[in-house]
PDB file of N, CA and C in Angstrom:
ATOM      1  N   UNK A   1      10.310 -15.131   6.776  1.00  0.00           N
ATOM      2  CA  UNK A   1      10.409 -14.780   5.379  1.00  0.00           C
ATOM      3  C   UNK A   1      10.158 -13.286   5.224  1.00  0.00           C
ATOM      4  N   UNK A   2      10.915 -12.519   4.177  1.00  0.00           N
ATOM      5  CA  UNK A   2      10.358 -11.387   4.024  1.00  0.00           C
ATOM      6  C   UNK A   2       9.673 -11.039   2.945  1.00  0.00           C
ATOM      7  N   UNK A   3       8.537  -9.956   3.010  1.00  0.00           N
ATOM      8  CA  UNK A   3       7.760 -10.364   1.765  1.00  0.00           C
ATOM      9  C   UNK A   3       8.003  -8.656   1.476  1.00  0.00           C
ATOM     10  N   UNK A   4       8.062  -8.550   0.293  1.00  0.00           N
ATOM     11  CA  UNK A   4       8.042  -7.292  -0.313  1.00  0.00           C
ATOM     12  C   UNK A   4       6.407  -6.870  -1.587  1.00  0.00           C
ATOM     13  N   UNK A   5       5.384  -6.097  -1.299  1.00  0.00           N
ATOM     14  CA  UNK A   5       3.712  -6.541  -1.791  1.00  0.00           C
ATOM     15  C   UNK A   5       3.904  -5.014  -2.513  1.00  0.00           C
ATOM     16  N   UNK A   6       3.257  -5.182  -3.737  1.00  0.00           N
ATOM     17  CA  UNK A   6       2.851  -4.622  -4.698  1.00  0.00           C
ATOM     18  C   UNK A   6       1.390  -4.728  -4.925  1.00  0.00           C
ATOM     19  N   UNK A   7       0.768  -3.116  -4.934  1.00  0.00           N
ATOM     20  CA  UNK A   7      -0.687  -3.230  -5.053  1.00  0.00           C
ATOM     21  C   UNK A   7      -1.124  -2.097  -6.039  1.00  0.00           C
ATOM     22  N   UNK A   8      -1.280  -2.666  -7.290  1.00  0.00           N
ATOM     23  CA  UNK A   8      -1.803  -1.983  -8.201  1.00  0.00           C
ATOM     24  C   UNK A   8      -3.088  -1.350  -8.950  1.00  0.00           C
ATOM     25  N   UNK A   9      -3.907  -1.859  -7.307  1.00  0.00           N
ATOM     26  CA  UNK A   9      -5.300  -1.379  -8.010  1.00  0.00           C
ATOM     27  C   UNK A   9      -6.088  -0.744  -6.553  1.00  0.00           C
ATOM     28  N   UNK A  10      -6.750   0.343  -7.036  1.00  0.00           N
ATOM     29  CA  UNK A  10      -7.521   1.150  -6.280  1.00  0.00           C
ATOM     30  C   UNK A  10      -8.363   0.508  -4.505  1.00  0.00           C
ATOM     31  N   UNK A  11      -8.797   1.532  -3.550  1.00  0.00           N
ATOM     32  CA  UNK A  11      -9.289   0.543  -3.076  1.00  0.00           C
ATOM     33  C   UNK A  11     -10.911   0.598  -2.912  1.00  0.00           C
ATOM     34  N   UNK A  12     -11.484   0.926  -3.963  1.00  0.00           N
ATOM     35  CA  UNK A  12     -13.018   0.405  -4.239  1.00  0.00           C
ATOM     36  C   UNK A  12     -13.262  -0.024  -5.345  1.00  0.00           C
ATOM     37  N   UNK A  13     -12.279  -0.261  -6.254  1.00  0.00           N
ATOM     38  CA  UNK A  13     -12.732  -0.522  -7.395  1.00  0.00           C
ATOM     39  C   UNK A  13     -12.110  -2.020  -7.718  1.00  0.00           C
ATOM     40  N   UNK A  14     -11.691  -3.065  -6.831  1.00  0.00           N
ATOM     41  CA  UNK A  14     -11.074  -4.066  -7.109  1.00  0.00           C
ATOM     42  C   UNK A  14     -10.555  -4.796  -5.322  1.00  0.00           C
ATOM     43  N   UNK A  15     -11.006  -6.000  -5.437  1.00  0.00           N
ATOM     44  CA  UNK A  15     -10.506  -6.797  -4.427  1.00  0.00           C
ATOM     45  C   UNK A  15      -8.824  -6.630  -4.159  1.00  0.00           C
ATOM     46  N   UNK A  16      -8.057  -6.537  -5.054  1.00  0.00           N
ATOM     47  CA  UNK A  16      -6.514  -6.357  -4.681  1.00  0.00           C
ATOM     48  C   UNK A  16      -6.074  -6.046  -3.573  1.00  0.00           C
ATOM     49  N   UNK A  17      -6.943  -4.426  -3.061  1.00  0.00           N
ATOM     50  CA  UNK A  17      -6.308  -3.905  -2.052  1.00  0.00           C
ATOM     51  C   UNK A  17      -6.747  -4.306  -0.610  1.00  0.00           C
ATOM     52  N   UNK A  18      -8.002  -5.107  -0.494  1.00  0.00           N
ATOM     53  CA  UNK A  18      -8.476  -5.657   0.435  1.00  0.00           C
ATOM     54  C   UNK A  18      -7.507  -7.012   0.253  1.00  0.00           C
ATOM     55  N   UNK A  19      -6.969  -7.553  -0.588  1.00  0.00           N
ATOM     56  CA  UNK A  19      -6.345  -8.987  -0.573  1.00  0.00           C
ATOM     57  C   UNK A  19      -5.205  -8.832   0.173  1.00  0.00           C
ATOM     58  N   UNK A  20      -4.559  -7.872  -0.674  1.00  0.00           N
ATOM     59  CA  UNK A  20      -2.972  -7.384  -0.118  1.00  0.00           C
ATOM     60  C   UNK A  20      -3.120  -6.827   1.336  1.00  0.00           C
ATOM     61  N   UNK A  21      -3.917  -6.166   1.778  1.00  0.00           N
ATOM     62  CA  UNK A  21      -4.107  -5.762   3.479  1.00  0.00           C
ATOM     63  C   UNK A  21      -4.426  -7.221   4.627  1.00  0.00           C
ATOM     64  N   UNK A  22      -5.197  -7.624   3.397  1.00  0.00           N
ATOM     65  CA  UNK A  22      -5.500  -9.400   4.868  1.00  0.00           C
ATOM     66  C   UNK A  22      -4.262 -10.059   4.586  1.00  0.00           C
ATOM     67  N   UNK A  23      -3.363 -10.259   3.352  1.00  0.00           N
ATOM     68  CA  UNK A  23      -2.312 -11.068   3.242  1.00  0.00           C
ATOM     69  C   UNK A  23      -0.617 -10.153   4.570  1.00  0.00           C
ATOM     70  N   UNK A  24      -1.143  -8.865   4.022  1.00  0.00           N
ATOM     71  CA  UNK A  24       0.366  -8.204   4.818  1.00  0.00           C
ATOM     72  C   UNK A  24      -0.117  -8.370   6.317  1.00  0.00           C
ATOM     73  N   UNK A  25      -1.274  -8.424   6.769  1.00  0.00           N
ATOM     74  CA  UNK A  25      -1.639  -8.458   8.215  1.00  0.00           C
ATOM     75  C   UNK A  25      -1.316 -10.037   8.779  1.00  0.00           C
ATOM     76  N   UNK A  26      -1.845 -11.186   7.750  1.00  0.00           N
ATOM     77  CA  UNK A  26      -1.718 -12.576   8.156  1.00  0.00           C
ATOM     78  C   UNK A  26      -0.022 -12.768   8.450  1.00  0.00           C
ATOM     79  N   UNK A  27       0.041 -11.983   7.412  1.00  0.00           N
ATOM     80  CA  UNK A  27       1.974 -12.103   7.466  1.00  0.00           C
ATOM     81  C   UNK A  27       3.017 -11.804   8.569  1.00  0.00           C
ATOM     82  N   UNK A  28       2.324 -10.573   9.056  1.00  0.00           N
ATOM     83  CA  UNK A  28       2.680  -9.976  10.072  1.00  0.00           C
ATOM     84  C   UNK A  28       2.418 -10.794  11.597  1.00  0.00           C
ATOM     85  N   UNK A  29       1.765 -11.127  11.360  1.00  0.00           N
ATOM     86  CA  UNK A  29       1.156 -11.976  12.661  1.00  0.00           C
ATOM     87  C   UNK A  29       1.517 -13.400  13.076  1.00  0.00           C
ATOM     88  N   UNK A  30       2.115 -13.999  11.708  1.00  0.00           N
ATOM     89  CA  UNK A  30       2.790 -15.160  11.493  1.00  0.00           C
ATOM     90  C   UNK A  30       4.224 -14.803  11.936  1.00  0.00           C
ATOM     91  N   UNK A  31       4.546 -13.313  11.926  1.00  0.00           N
ATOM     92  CA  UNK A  31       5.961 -13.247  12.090  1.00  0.00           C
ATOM     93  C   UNK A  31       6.853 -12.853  11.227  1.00  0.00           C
ATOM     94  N   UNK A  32       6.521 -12.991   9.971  1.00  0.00           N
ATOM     95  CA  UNK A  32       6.975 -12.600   9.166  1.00  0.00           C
ATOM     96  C   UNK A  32       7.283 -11.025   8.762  1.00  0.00           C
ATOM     97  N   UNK A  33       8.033 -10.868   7.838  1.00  0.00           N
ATOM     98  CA  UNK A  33       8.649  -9.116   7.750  1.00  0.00           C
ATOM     99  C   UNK A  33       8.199  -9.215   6.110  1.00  0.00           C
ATOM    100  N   UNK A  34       7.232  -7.771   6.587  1.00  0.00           N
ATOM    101  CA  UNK A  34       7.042  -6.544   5.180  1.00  0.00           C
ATOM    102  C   UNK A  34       8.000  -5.835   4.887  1.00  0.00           C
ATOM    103  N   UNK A  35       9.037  -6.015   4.197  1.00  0.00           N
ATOM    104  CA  UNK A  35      10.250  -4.948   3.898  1.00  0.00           C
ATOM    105  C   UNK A  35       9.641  -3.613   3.039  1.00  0.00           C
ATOM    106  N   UNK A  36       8.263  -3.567   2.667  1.00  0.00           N
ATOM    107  CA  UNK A  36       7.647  -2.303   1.795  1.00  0.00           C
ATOM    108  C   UNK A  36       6.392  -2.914   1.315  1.00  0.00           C
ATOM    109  N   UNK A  37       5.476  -2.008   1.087  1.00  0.00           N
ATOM    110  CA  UNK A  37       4.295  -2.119   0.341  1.00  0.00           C
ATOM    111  C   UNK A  37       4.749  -0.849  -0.575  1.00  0.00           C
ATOM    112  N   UNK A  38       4.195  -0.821  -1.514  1.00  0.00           N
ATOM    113  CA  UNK A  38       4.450  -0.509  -3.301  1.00  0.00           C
ATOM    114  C   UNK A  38       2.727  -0.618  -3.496  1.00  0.00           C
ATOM    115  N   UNK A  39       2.755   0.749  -3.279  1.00  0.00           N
ATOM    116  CA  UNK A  39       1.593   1.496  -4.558  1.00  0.00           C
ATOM    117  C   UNK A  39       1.603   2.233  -5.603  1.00  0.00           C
ATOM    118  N   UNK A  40       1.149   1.433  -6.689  1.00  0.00           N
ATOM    119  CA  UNK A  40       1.096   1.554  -7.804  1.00  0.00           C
ATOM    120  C   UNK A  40       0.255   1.699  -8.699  1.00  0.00           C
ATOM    121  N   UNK A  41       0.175   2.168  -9.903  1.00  0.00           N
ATOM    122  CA  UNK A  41      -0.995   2.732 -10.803  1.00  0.00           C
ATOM    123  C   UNK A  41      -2.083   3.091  -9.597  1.00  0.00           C
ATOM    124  N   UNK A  42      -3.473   2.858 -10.319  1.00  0.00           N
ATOM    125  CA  UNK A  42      -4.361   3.036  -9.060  1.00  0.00           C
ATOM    126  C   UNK A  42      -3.837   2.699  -7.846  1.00  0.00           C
ATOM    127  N   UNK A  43      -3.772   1.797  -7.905  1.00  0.00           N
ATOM    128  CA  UNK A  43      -3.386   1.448  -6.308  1.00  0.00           C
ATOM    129  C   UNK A  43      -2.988   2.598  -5.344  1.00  0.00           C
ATOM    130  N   UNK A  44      -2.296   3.799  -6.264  1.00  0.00           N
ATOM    131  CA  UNK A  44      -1.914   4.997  -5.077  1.00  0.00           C
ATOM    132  C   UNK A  44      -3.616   5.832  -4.230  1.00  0.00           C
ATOM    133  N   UNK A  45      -4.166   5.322  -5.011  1.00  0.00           N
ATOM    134  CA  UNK A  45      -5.271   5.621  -4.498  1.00  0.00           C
ATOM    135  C   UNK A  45      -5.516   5.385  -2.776  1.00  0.00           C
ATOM    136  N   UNK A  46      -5.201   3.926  -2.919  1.00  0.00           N
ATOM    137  CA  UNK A  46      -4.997   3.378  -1.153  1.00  0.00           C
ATOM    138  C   UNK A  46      -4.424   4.785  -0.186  1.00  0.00           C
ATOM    139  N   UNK A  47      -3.713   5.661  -0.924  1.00  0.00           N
ATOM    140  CA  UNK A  47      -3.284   6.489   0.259  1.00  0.00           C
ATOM    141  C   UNK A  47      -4.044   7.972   0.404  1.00  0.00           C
ATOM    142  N   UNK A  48      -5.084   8.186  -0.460  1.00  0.00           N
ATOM    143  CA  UNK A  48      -5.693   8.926  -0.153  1.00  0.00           C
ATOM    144  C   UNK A  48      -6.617   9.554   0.941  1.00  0.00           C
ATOM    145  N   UNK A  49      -6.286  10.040   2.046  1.00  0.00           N
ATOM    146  CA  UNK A  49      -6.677  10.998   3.252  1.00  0.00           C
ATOM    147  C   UNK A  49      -7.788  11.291   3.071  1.00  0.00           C
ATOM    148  N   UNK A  50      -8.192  11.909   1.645  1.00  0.00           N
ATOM    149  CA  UNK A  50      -9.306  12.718   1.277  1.00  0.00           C
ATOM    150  C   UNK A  50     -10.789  11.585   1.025  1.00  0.00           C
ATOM    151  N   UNK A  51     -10.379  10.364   0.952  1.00  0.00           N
ATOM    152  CA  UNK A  51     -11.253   9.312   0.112  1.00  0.00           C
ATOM    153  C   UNK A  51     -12.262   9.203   1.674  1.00  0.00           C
ATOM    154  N   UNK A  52     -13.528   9.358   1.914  1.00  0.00           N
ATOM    155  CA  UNK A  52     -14.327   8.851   2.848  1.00  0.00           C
ATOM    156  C   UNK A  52     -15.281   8.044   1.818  1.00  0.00           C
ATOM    157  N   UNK A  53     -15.442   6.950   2.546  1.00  0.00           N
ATOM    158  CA  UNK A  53     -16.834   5.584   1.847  1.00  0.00           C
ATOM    159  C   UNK A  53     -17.495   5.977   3.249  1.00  0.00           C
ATOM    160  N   UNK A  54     -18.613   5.486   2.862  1.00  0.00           N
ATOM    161  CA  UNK A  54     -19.772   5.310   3.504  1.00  0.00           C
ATOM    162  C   UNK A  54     -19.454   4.388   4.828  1.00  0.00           C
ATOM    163  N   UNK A  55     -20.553   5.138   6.318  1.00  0.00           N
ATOM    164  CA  UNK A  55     -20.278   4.741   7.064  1.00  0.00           C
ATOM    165  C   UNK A  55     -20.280   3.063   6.914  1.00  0.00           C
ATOM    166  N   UNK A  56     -20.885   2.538   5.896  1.00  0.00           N
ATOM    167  CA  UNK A  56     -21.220   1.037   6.664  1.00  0.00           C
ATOM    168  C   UNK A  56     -20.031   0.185   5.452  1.00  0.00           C
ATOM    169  N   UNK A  57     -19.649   1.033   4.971  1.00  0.00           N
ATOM    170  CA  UNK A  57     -18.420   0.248   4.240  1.00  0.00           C
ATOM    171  C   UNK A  57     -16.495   0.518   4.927  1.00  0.00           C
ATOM    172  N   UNK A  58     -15.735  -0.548   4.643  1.00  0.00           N
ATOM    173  CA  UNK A  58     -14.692  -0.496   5.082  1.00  0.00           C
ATOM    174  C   UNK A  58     -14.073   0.461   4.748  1.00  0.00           C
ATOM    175  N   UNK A  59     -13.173   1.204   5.572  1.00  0.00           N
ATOM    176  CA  UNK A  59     -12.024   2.280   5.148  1.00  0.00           C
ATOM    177  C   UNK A  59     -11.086   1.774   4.666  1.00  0.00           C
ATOM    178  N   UNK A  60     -10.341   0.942   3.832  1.00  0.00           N
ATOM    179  CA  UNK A  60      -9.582   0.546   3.249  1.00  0.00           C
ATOM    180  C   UNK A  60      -8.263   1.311   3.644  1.00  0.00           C
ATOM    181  N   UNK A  61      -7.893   3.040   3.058  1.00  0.00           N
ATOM    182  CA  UNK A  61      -7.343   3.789   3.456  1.00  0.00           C
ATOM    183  C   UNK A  61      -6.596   3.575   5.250  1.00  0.00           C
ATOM    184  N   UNK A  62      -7.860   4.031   5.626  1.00  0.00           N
ATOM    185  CA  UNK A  62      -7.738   3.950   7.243  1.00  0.00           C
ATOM    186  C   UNK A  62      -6.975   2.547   7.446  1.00  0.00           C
ATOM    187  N   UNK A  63      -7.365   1.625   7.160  1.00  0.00           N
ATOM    188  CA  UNK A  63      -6.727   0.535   7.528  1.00  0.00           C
ATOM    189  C   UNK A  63      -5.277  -0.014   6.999  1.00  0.00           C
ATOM    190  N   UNK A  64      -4.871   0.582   5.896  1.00  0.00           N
ATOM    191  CA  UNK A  64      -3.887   0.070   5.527  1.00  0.00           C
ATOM    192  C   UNK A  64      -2.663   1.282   6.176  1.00  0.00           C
ATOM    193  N   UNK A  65      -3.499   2.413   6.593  1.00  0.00           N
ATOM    194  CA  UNK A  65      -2.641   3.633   7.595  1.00  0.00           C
ATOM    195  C   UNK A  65      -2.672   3.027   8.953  1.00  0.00           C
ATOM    196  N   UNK A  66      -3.613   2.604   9.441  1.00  0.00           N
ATOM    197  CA  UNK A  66      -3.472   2.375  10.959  1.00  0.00           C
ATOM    198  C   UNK A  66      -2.405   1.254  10.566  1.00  0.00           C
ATOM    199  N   UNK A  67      -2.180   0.298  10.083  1.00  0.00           N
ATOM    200  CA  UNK A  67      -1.300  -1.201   9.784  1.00  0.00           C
ATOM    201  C   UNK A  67      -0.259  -1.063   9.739  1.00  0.00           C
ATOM    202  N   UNK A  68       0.507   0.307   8.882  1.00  0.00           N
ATOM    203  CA  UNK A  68       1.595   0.802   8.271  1.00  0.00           C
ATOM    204  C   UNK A  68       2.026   1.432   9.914  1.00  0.00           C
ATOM    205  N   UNK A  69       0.983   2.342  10.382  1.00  0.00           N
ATOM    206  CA  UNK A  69       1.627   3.201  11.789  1.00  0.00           C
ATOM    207  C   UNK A  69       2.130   1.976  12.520  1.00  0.00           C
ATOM    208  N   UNK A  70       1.009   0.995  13.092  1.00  0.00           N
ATOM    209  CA  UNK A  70       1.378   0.175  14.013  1.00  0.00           C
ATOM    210  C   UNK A  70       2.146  -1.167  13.634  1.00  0.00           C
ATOM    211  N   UNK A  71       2.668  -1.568  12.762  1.00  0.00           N
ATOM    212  CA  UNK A  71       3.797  -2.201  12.401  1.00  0.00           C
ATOM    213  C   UNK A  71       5.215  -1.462  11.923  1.00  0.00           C
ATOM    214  N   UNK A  72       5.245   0.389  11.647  1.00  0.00           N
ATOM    215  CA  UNK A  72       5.899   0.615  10.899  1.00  0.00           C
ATOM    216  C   UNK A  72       6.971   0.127   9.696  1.00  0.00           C
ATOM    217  N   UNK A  73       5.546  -0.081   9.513  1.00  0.00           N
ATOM    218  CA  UNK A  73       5.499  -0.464   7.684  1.00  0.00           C
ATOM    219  C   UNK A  73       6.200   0.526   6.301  1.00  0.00           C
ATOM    220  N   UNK A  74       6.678   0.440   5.622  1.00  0.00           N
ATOM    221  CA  UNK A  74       6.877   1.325   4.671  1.00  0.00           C
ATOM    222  C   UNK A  74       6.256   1.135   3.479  1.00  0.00           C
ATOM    223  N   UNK A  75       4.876   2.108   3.420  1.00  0.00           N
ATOM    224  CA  UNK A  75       4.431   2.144   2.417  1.00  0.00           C
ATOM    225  C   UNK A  75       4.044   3.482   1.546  1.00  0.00           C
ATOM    226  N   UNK A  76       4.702   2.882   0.505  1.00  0.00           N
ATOM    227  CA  UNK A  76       5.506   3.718  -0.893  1.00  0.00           C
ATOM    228  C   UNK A  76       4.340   3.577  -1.785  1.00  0.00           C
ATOM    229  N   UNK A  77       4.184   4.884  -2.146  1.00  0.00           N
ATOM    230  CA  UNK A  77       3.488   5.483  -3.174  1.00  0.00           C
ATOM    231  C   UNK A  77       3.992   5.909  -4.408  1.00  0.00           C
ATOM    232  N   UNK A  78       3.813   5.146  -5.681  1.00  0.00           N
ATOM    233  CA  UNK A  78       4.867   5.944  -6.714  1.00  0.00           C
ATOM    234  C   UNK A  78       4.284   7.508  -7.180  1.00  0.00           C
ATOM    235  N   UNK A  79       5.423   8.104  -6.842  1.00  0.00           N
ATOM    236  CA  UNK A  79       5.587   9.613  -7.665  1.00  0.00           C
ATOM    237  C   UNK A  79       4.722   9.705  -8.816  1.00  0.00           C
ATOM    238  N   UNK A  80       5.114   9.064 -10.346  1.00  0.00           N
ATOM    239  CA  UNK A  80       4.717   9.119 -11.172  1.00  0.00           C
ATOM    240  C   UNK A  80       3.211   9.120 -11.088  1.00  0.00           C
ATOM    241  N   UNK A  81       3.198   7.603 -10.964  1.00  0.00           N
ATOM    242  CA  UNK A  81       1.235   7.322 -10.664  1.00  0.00           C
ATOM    243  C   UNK A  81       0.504   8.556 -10.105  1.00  0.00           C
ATOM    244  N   UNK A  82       1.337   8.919  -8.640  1.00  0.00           N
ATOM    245  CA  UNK A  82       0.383   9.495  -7.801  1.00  0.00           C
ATOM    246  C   UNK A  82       0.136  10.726  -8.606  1.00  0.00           C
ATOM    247  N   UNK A  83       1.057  10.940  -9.154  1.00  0.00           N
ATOM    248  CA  UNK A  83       0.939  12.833  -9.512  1.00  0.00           C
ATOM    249  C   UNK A  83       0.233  12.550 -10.670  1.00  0.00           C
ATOM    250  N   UNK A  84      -0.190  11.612 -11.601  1.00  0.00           N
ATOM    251  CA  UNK A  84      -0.823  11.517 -12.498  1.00  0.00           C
ATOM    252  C   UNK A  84      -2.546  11.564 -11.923  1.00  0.00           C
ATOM    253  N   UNK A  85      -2.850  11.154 -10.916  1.00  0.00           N
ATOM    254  CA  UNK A  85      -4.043  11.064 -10.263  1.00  0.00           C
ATOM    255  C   UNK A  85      -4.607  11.902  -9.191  1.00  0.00           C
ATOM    256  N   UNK A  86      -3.366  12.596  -8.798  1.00  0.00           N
ATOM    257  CA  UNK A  86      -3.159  13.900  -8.019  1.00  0.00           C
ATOM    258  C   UNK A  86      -3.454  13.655  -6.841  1.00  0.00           C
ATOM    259  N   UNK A  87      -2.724  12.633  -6.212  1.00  0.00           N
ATOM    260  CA  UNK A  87      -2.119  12.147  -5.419  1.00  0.00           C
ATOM    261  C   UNK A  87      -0.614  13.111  -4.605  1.00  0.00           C
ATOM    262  N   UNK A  88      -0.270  13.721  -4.301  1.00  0.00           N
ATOM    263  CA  UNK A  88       0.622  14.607  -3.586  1.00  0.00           C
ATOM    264  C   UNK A  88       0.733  14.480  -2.359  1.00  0.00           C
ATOM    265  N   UNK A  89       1.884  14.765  -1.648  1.00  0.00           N
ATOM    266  CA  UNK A  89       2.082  14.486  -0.260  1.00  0.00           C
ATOM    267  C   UNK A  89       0.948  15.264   0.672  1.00  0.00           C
ATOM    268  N   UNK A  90       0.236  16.747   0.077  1.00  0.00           N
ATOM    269  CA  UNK A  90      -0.709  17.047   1.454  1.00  0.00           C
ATOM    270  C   UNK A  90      -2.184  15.970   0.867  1.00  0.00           C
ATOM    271  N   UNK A  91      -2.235  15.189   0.172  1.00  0.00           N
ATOM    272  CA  UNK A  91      -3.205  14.719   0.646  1.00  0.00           C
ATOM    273  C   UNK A  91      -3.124  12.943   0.985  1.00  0.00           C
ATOM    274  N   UNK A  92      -1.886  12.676   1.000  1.00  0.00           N
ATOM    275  CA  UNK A  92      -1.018  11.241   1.931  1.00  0.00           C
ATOM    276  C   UNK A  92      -1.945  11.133   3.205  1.00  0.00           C
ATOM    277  N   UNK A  93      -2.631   9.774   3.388  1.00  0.00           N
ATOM    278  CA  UNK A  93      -3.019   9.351   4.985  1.00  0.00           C
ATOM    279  C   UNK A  93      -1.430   9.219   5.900  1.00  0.00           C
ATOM    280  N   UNK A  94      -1.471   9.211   7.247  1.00  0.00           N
ATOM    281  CA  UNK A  94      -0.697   8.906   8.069  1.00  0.00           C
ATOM    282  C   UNK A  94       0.052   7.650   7.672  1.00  0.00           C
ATOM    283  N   UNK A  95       1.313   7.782   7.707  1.00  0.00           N
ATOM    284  CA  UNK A  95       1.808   6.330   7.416  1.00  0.00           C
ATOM    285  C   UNK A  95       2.689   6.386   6.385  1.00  0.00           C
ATOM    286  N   UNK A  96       1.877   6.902   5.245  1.00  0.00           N
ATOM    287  CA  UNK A  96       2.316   6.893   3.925  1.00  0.00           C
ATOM    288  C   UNK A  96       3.376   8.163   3.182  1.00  0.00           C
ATOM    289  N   UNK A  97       4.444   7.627   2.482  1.00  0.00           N
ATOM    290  CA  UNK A  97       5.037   8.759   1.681  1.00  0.00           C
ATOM    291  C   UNK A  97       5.331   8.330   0.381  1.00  0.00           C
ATOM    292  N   UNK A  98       5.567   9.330  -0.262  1.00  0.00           N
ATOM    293  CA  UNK A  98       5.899   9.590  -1.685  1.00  0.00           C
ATOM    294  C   UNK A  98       7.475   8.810  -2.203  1.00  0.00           C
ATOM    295  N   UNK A  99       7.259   7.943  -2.793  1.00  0.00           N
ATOM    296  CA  UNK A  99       8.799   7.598  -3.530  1.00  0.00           C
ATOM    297  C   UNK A  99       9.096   7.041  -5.140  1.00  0.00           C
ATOM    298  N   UNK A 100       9.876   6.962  -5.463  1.00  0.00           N
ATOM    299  CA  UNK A 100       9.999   6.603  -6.867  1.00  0.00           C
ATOM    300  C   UNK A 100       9.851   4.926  -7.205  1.00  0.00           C
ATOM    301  N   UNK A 101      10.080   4.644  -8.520  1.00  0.00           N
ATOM    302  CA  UNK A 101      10.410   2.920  -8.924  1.00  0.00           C
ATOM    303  C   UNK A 101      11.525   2.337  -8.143  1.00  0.00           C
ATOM    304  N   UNK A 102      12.249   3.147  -7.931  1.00  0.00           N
ATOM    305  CA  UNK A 102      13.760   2.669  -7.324  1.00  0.00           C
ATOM    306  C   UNK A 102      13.758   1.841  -5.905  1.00  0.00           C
ATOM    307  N   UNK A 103      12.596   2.537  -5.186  1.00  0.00           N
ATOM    308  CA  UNK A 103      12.061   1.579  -4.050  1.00  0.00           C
ATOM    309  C   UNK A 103      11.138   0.202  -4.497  1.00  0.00           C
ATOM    310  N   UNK A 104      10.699   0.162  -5.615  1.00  0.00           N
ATOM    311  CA  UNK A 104       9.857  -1.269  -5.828  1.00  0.00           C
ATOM    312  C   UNK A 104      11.197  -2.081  -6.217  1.00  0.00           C
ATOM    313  N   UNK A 105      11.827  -1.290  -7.111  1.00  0.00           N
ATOM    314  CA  UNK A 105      13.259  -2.357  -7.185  1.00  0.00           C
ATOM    315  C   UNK A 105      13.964  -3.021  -6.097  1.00  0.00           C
ATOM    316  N   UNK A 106      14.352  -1.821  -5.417  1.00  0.00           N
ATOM    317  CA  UNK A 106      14.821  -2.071  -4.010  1.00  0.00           C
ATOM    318  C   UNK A 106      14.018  -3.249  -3.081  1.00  0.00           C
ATOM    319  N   UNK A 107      12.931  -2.805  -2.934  1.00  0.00           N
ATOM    320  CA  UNK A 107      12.460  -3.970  -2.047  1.00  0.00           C
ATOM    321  C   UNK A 107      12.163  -5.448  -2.718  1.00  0.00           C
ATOM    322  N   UNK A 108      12.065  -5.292  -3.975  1.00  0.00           N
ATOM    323  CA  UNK A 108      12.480  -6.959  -4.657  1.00  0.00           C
ATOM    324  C   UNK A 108      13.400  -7.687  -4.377  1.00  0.00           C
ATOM    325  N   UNK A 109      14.265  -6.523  -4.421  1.00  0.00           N
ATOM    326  CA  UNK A 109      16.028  -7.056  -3.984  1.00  0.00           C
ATOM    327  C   UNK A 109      16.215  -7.486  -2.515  1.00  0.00           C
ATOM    328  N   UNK A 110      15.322  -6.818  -1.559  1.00  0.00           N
ATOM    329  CA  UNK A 110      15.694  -7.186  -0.422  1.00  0.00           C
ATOM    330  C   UNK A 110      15.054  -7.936   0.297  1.00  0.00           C
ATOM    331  N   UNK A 111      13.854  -8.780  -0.261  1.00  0.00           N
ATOM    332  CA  UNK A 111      12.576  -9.389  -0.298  1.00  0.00           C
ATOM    333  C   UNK A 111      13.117 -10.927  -0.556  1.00  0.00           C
ATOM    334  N   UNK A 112      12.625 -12.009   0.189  1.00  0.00           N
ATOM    335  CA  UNK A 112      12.668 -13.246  -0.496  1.00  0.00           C
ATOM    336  C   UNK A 112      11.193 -13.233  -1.864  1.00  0.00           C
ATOM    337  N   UNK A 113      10.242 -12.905  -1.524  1.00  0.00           N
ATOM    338  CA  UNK A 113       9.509 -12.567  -2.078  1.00  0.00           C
ATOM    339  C   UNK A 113       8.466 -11.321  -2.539  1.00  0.00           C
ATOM    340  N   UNK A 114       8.309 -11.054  -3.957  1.00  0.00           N
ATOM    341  CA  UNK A 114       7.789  -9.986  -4.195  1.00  0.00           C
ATOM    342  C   UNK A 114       6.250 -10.691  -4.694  1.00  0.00           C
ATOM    343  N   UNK A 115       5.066  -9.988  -4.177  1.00  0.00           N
ATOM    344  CA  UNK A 115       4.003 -10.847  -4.324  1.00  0.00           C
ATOM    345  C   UNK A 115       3.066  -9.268  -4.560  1.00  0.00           C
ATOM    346  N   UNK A 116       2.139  -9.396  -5.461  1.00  0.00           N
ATOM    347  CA  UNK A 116       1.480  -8.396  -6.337  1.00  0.00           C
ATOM    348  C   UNK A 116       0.461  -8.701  -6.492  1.00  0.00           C
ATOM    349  N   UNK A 117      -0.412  -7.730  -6.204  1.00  0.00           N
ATOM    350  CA  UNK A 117      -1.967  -7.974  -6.131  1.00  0.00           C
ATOM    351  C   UNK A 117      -2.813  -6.840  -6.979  1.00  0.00           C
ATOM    352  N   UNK A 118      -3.270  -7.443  -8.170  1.00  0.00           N
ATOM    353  CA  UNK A 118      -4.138  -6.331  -9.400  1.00  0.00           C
ATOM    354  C   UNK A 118      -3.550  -6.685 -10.681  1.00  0.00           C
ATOM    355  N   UNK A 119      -4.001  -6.485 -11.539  1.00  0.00           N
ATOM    356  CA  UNK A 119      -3.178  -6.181 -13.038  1.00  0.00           C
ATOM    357  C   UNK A 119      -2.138  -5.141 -13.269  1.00  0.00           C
TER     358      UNK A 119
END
C-alpha cells in the first residue's frame, strides 16, 4: 500500500509528530511505500536543524531526518507555513526540503492513502 502522511503539529508540543514517525517507520518495515511526508502548519517545525531538546528527551527532528535519509523519504515542508515561522532552507535538517501545497495534492493523488496526524 502506499501511504501519503500529513503532520500538522510541532514536535514538542503535541503527540502527532511522534505518532506519524512510529506509524511511517511501522509502515516501512511492513513494506509498505511513503510516497511523501507533508509538513504542515507547525508541523514544519519537525524540520528544524536549529531545535536541540534536552539530552534525556527524544530528537524528534533527528529522527524523522535520519528516517527520511535512510529510506529516502520525501519530506516536504510547506513554503507558506515554514516562512511564516521562519523556517527557510539554511535552517532545513538533512533530508528535508522546501515545497509548496501542490506536493500535498500530489501525493494524495498518488497515495492509496492520505493519513494526517494533528488538527
Amino acid at each position: 500500500m502506499k501511504f501519503a502522511i500529513l503532520v500538522n503539529e510541532g514536535p514538542f508540543n503535541h503527540q502527532a509528530s511522534d505518532s506519524a514517525y512510529q506509524f511511517c517507520k511501522a509502515a516501512l518495515d511492513m513494506g509498505h511505500e511513503v510516497v511523501r511526508v507533508f509538513f504542515y502548519y507547525d508541523g514544519v517545525h519537525n524540520a528544524n536543524r536549529l531545535s536541540e531538546p534536552q539530552s534525556d528527551d527524544r530528537n524528534v527532528v533527528r529522527r524523522w531526518s535520519e528516517l527520511g535519509v535512510r529510506h529516502g523519504l520525501d519530506l516536504s515542508v510547506c513554503v507558506a507555513a515554514g516562512l511564516r515561522r521562519g523556517i527557510k532552507d539554511d535552517v532545513l535538517a538533512p533530508g528535508f526540503r522546501i515545497t509548496g501545497l501542490g506536493q500535498l495534492i500530489e501525493a494524495g493523488i498518488e497515495a492509496d492513502r492520505l493519513v494526517t496526524f494533528g488538527d
